[in-house]
C-alpha atoms as a PDB file:
ATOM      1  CA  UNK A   1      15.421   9.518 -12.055  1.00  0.00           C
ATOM      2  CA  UNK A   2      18.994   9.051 -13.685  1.00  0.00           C
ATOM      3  CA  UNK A   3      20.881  11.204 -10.973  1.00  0.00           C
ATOM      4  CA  UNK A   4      21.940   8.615  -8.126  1.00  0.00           C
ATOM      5  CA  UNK A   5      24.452   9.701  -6.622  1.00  0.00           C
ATOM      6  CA  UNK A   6      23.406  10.342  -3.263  1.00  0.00           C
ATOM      7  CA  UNK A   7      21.692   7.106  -3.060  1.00  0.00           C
ATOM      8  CA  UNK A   8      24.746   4.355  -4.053  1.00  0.00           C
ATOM      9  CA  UNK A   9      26.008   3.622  -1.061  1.00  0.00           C
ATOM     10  CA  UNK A  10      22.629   2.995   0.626  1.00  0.00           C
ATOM     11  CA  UNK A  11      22.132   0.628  -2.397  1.00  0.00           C
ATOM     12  CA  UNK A  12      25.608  -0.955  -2.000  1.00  0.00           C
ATOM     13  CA  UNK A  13      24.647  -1.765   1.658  1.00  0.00           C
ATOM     14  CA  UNK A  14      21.243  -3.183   0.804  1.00  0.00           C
ATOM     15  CA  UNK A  15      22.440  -4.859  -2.428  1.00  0.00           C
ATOM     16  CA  UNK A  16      24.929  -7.118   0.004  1.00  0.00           C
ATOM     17  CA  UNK A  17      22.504  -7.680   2.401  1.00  0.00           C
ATOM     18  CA  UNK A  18      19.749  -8.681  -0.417  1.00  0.00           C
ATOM     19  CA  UNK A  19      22.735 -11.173  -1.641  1.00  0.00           C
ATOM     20  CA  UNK A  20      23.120 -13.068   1.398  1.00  0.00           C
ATOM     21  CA  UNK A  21      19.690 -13.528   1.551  1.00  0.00           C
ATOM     22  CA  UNK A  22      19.113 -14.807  -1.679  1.00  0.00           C
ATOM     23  CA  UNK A  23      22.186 -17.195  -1.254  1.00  0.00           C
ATOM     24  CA  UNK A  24      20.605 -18.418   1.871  1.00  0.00           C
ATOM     25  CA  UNK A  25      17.331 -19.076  -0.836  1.00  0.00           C
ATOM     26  CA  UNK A  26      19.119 -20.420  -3.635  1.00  0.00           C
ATOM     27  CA  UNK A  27      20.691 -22.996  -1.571  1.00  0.00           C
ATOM     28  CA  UNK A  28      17.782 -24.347   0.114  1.00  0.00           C
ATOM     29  CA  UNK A  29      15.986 -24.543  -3.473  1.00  0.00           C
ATOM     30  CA  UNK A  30      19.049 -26.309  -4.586  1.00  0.00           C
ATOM     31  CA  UNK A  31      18.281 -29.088  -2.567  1.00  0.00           C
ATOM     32  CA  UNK A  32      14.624 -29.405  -3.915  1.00  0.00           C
ATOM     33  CA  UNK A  33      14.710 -31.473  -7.152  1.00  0.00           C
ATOM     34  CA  UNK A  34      15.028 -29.494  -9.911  1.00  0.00           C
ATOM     35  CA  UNK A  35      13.372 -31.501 -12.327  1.00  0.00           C
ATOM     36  CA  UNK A  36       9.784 -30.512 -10.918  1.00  0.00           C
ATOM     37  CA  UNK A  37      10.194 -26.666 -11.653  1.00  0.00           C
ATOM     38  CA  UNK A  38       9.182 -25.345 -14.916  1.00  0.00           C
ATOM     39  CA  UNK A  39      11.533 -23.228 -16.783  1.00  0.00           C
ATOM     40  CA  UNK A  40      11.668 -19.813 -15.830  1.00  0.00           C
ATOM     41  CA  UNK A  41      10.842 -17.327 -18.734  1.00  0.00           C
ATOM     42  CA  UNK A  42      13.066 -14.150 -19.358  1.00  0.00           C
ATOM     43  CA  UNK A  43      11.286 -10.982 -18.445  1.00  0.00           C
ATOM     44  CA  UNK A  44      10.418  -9.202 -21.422  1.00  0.00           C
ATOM     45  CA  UNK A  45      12.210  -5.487 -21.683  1.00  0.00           C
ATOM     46  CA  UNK A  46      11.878  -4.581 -25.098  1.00  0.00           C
ATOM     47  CA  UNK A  47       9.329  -1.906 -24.073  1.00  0.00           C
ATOM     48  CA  UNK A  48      13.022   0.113 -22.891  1.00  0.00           C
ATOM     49  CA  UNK A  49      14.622   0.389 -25.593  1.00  0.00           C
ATOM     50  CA  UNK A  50      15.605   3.415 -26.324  1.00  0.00           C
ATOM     51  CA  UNK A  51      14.675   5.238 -23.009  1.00  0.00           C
ATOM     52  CA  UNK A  52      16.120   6.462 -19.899  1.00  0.00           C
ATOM     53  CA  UNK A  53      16.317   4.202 -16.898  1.00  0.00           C
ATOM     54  CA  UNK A  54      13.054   2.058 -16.564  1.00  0.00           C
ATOM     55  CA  UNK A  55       9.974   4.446 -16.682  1.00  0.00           C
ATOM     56  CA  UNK A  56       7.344   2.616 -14.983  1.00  0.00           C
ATOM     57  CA  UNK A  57      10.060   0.700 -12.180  1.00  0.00           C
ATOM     58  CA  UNK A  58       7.741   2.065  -8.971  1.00  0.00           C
ATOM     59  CA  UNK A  59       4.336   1.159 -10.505  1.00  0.00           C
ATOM     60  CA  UNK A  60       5.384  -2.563 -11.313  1.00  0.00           C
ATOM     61  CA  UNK A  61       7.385  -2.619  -7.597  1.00  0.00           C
ATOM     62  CA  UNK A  62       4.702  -1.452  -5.989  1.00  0.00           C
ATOM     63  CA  UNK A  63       1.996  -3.606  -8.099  1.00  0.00           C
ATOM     64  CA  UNK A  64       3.907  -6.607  -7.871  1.00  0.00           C
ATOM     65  CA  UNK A  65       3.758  -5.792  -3.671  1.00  0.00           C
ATOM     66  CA  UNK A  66       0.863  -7.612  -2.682  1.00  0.00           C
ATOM     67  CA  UNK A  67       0.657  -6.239   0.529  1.00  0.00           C
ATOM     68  CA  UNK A  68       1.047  -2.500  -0.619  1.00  0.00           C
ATOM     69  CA  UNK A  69      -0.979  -2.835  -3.828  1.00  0.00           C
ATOM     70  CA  UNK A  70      -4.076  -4.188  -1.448  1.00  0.00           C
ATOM     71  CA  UNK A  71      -4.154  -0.698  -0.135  1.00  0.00           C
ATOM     72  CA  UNK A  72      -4.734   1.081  -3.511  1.00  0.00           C
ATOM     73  CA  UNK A  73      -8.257   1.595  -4.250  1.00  0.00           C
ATOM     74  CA  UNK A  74      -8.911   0.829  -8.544  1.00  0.00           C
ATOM     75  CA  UNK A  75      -9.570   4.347  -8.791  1.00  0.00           C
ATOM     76  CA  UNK A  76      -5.743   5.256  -7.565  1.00  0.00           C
ATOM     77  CA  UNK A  77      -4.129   2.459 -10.031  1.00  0.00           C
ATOM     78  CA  UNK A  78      -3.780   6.016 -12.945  1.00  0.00           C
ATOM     79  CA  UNK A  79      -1.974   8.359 -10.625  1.00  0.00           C
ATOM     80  CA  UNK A  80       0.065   5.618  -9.570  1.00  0.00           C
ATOM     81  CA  UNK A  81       1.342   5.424 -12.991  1.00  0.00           C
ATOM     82  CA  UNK A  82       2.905   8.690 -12.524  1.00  0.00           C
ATOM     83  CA  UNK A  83       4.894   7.450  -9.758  1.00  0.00           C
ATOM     84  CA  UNK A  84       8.814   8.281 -10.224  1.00  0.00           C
ATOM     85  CA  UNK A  85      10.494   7.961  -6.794  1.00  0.00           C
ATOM     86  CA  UNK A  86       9.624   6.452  -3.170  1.00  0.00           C
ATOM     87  CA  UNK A  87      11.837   7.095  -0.259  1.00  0.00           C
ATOM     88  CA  UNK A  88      11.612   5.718   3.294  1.00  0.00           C
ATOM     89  CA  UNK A  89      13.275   6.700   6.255  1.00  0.00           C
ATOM     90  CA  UNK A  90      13.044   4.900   9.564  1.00  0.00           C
ATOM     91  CA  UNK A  91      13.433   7.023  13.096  1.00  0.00           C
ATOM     92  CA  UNK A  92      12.368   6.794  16.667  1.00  0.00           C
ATOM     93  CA  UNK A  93      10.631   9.078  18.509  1.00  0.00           C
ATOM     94  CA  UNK A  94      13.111  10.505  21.317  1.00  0.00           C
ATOM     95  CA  UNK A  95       9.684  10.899  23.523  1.00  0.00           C
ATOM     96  CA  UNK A  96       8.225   7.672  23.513  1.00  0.00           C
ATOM     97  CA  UNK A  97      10.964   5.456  22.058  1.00  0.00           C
ATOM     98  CA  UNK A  98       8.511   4.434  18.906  1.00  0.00           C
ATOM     99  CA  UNK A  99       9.576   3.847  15.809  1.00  0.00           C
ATOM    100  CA  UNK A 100       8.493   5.978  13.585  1.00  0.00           C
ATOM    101  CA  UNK A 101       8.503   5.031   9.825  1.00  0.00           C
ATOM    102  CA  UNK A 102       7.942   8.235   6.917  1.00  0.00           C
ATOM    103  CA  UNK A 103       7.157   7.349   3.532  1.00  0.00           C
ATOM    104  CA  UNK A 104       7.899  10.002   0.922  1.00  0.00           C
ATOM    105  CA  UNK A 105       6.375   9.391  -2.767  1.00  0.00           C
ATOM    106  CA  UNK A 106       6.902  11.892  -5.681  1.00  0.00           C
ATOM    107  CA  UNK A 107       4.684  11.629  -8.533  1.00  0.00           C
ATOM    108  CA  UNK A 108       5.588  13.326 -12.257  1.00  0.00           C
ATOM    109  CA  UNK A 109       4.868  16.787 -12.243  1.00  0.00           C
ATOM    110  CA  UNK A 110       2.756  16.356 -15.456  1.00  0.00           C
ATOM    111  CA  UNK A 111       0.401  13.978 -13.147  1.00  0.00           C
ATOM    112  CA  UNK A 112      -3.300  16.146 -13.689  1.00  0.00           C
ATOM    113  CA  UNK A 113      -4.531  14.875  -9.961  1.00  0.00           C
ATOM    114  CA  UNK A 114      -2.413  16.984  -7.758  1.00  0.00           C
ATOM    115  CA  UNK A 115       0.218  19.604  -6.954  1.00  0.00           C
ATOM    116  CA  UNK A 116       2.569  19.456  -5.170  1.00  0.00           C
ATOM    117  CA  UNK A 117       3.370  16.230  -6.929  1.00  0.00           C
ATOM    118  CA  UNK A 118       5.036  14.843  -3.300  1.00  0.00           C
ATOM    119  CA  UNK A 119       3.030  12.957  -0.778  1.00  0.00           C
ATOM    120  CA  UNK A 120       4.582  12.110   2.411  1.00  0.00           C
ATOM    121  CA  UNK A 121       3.193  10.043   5.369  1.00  0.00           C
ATOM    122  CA  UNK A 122       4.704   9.426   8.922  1.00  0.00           C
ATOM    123  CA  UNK A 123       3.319   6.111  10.938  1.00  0.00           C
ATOM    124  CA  UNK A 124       4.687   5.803  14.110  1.00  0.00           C
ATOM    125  CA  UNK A 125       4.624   2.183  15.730  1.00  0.00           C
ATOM    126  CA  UNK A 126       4.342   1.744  19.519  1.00  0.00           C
ATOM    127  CA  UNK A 127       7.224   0.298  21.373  1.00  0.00           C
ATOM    128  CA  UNK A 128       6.617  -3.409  22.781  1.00  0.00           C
ATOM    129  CA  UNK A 129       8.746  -2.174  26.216  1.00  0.00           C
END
C-alpha cells in the first residue's frame, strides 16, 4: 500500500501509546547491567532498495507473531506471501454486550489460490458480566 491517508491518525494514536510503553521497557532494562547483553545487530534492508514501501511487511509481522503464525498450517505459509494489508476493527454486540473482534486480510490480486483476494472473519467474545 503507499496511500495512507485515512489511516495516520489511527497510527499517530497507537504510535504514542506504543512509546510509552516502550519507555516503560527501556527503563526497566536500563537498570539490568548492560554489560551481559550482546550487541544488537542492525536489521538487514538492502532487499528494499529500490522499491515501494516494504513488500513483504505483513508476512514477516505476522511470522514473527508467534501466537498468530501457530495457526497457519505449512501449506498456507505461500498465500501468505501475498499478503498486502490486515485491518482490525473491534465492536460490541448491542444484543449481548460481547465484544466482537473482525479481522479483514487482503491478499494481492495476482495470488493464484483465490478470488476475491479479501478474507474477513468476525469472533465474537462472551462478556464476563
Amino acid at each position: 500500500m503507499t496511500d495512507f491517508g485515512d489511516m495516520i491518525t489511527q497510527f499517530d494514536q497507537a504510535h504514542t501509546k506504543l512509546e510509552q510503553k516502550v519507555a516503560a521497557i527501556i527503563k526497566e532494562e536500563k537498570e539490568e547491567d548492560e554489560d551481559d547483553m550482546p550487541p544488537k545487530e542492525p536489521t538487514d534492508i538492502t532487499y528494499l532498495k529500490g522499491k515501494t514501501g516494504v513488500p513483504d511487511f505483513w508476512f514477516r509481522a505476522m511470522k514473527a507473531n508467534r501466537l498468530v503464525w501457530d495457526q497457519i498450517k505449512e501449506k498456507d505459509e505461500e498465500i501468505m506471501q501475498h499478503l498486502k494489508h490486515v485491518d482490525t476493527v473491534t465492536s460490541e454486540n448491542p444484543e449481548t454486550k460481547n465484544m466482537v473482534l473482525t479481522l479483514k486480510m487482503e491478499f494481492g490480486a495476482d495470488n493464484d489460490f483465490f478470488t476475491p483476494n479479501v478474507l474477513q472473519v468476525s469472533l465474537e467474545y462472551e462478556s464476563e458480566d
